[in-house]
Protein backbone atom coordinates (compact mmCIF):
# COMPACT_ATOMS: atom_id res chain seq x y z
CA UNK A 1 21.89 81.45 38.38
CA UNK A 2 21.95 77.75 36.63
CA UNK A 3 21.59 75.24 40.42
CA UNK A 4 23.03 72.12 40.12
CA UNK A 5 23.13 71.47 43.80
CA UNK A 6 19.76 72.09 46.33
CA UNK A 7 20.52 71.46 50.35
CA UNK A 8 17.54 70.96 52.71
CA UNK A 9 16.52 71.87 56.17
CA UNK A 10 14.91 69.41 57.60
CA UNK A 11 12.55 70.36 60.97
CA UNK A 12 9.81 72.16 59.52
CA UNK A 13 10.80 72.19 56.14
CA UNK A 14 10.73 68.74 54.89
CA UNK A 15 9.43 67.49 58.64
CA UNK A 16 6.39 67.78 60.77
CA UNK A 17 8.64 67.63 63.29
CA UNK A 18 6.02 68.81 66.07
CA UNK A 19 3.94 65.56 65.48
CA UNK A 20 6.86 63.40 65.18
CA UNK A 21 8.00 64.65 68.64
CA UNK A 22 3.96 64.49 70.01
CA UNK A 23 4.13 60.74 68.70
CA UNK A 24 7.32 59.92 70.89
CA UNK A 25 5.86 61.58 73.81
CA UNK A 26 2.74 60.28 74.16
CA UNK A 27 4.36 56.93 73.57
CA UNK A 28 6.79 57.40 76.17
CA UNK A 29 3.97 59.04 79.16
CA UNK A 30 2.04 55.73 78.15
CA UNK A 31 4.44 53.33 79.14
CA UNK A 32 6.01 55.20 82.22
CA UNK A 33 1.96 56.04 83.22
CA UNK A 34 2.84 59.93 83.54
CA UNK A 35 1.64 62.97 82.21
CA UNK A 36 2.95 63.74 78.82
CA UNK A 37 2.28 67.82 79.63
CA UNK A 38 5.55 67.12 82.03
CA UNK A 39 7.36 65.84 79.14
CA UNK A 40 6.27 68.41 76.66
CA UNK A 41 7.73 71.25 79.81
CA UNK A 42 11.03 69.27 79.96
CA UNK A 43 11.05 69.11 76.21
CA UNK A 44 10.40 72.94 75.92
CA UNK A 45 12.94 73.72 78.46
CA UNK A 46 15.42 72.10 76.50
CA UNK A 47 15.16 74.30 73.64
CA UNK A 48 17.76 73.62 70.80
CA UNK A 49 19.45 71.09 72.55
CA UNK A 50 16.59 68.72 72.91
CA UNK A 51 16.69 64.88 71.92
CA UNK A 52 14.42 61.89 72.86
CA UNK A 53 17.82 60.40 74.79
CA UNK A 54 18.38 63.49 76.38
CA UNK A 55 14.82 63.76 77.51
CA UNK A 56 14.86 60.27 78.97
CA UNK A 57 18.53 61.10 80.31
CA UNK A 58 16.93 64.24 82.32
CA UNK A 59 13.90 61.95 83.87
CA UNK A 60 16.00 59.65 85.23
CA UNK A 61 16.49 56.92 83.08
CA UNK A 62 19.68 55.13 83.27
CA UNK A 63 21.20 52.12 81.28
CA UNK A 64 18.95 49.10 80.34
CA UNK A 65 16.05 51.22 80.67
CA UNK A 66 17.38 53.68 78.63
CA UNK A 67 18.66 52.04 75.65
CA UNK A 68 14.88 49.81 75.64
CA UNK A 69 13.08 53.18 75.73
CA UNK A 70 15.54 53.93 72.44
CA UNK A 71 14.90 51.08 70.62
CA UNK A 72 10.75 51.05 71.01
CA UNK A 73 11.41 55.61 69.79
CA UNK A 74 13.62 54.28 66.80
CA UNK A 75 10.76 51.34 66.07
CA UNK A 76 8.17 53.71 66.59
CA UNK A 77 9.52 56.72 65.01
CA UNK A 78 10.89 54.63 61.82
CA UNK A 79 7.20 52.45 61.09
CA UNK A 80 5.76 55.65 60.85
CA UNK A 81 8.26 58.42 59.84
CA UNK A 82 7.42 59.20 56.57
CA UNK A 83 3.97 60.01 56.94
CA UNK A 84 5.41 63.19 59.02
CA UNK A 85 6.98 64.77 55.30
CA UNK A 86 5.11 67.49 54.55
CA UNK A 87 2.35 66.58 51.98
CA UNK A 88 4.02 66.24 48.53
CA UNK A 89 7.61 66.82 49.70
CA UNK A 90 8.57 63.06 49.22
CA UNK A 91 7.81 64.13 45.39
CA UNK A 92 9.31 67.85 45.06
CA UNK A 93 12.51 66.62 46.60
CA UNK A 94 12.63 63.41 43.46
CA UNK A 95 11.62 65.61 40.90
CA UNK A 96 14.27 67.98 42.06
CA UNK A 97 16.54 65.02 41.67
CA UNK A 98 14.89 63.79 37.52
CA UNK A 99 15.61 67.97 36.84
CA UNK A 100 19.42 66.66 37.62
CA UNK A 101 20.56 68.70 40.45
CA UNK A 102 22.62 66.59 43.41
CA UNK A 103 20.86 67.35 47.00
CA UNK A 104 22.11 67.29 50.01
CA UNK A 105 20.69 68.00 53.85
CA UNK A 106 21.79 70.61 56.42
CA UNK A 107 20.12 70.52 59.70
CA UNK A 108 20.71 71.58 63.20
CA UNK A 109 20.11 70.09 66.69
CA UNK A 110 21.56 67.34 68.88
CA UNK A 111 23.57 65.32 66.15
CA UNK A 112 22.30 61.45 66.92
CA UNK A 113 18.63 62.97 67.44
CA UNK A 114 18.94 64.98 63.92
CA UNK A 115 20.70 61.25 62.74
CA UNK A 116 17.92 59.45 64.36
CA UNK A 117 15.00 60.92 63.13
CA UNK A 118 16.29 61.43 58.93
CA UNK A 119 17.66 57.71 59.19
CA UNK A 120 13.75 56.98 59.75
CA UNK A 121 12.35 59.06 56.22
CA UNK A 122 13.06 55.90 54.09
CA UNK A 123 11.02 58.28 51.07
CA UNK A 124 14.01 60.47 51.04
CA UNK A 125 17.04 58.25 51.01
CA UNK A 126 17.13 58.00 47.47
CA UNK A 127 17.56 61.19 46.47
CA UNK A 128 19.17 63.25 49.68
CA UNK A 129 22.42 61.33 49.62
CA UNK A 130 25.66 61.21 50.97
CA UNK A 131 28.44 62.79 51.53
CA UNK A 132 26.10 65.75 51.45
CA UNK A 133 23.89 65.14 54.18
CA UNK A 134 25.61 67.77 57.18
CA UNK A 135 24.29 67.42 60.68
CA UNK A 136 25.19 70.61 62.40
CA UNK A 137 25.24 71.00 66.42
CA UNK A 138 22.39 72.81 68.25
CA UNK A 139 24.55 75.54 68.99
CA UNK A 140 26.61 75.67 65.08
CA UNK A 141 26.06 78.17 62.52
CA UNK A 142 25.01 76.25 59.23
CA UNK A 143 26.01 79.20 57.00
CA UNK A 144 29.94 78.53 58.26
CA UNK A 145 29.19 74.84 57.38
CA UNK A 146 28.29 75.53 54.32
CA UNK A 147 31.26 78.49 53.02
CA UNK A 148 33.31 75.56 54.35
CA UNK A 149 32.21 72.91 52.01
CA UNK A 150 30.67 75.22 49.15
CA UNK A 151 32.60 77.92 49.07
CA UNK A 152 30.58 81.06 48.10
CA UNK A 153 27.68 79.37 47.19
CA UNK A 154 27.58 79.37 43.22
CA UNK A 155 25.40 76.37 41.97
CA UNK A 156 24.01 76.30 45.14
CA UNK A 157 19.97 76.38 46.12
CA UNK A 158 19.32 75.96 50.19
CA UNK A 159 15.61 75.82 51.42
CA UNK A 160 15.14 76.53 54.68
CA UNK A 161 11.99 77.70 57.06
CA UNK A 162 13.77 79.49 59.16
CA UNK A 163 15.05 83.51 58.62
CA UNK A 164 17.31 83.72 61.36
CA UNK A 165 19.83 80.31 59.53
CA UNK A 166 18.87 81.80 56.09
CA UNK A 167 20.65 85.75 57.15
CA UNK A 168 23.46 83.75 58.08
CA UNK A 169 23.89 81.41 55.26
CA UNK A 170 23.39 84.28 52.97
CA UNK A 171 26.38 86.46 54.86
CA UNK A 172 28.50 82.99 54.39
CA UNK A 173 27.74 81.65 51.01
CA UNK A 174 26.74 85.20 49.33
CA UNK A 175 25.81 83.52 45.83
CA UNK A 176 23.66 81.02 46.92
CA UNK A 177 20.08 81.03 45.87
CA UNK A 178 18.20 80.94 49.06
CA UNK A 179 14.40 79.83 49.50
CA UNK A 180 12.46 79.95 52.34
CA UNK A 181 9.49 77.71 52.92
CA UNK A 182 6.31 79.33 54.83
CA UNK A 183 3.81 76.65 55.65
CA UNK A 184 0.35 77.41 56.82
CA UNK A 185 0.19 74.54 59.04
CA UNK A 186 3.49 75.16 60.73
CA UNK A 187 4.98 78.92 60.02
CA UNK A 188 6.94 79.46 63.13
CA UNK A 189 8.91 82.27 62.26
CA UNK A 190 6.05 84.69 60.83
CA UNK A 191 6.88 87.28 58.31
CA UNK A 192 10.42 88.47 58.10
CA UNK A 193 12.23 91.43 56.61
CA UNK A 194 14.12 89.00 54.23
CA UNK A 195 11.36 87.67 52.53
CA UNK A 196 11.56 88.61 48.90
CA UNK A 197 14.52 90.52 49.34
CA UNK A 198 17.32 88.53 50.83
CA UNK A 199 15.65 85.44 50.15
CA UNK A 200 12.56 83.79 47.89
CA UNK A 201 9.64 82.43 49.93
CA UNK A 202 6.79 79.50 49.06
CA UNK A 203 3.97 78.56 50.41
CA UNK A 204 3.37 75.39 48.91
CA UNK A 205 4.94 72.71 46.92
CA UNK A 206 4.14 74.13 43.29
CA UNK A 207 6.36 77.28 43.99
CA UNK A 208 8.97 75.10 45.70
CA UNK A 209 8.91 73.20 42.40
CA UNK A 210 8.47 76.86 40.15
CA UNK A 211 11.80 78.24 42.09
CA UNK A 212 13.72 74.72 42.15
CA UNK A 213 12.50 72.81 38.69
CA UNK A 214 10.85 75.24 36.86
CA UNK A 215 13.38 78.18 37.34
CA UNK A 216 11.02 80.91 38.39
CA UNK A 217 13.39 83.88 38.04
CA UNK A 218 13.88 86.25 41.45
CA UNK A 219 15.87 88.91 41.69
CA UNK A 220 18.52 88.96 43.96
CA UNK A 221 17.58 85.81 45.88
């Protein structure tokens, strides 16, 4: 299948998100002098709906304090957000972009945090653009997303790390090529039935760039 369009997870695919959310914590336990264990508990606790604002929101900050703890995460998080890409991925994604295919982003969580945190990845702005960058809600299904703005999926690459998004995706958008990315530091996921049969998996960025540049053929994928 000839892809002229490639959409991108973004937690754990293109983000270390874990140290991006370690780097807001400690931050945050610094200033307010408490343990950042109780944050990471709260943080954990909040599952798929969890957001820096929420977090403050559920300790007990209010107003003033609030919005100042907001702007030092967004200062923090955006002077050093790109060095949380995955090694390499600020390239892959541009030379996915000289190969000519459009690309887009589609991501799930609590919209403003998801907003938040790929407004601070200056590195990919250039090349994930709008109007294809989709922000899906915590509790959304991003394969419906997509059969709503794709259609079926022809033309279509999405790279994801995560099976349970790529099953649905693939019952939504049934001609899409689907990739899923494994990496060592970060697979949270594990092995999956899927892999190599509903969906193509890498394991570093030379066979993200064979499947997505290079056109490494894989059945049924």
């Amino acid at each position: 299948m000839e892809m002229t369009m490639i959409l991108w997870d973004f937690d754990n695919t293109l983000f270390r998100t874990w140290l991006h959310t370690r780097l807001a914590l400690e931050h945050l336990a610094k200033a307010t002098e408490q343990s950042v264990g109780a944050f990471y508990e709260i943080a954990d606790r909040m599952e798929t709906d969890y957001s820096f604002e929420g977090l403050l929101e559920h300790i007990g900050f209010k107003g003033v304090e609030r919005e100042e703890q907001m702007r030092l995460y967004r200062e923090v998080g955006g002077r050093e957000a790109n060095q949380f890409l995955f090694s390499g991925m600020a390239r892959v994604v541009h030379r996915c972009t000289v190969a000519g295919n459009v690309q887009g982003l589609i991501t799930r969580g609590v919209i403003a945090h998801q907003q938040d945190k790929f407004a601070a990845v200056s590195d990919l702005h250039g090349d994930i653009i709008e109007p294809h960058r989709h922000f899906v809600s915590p509790h959304g299904v991003k394969g419906e997303v997509i059969a709503n703005i794709y259609g079926n999926g022809s033309g279509l690459a999405v790279v994801d790390d995560n099976p349970e998004d790529l099953k649905g995706i693939r019952q939504h958008a049934p001609m899409a090529f689907l990739l899923r990315v494994r990496w060592s530091e970060r697979d949270l996921f594990g092995e999956h039935e899927g892999d190599n049969r509903l969906w193509a998996v890498a394991t570093s960025t030379e066979e993200i760039l064979d499947f997505l540049v290079r056109r490494r053929s894989h059945g049924g994928c």
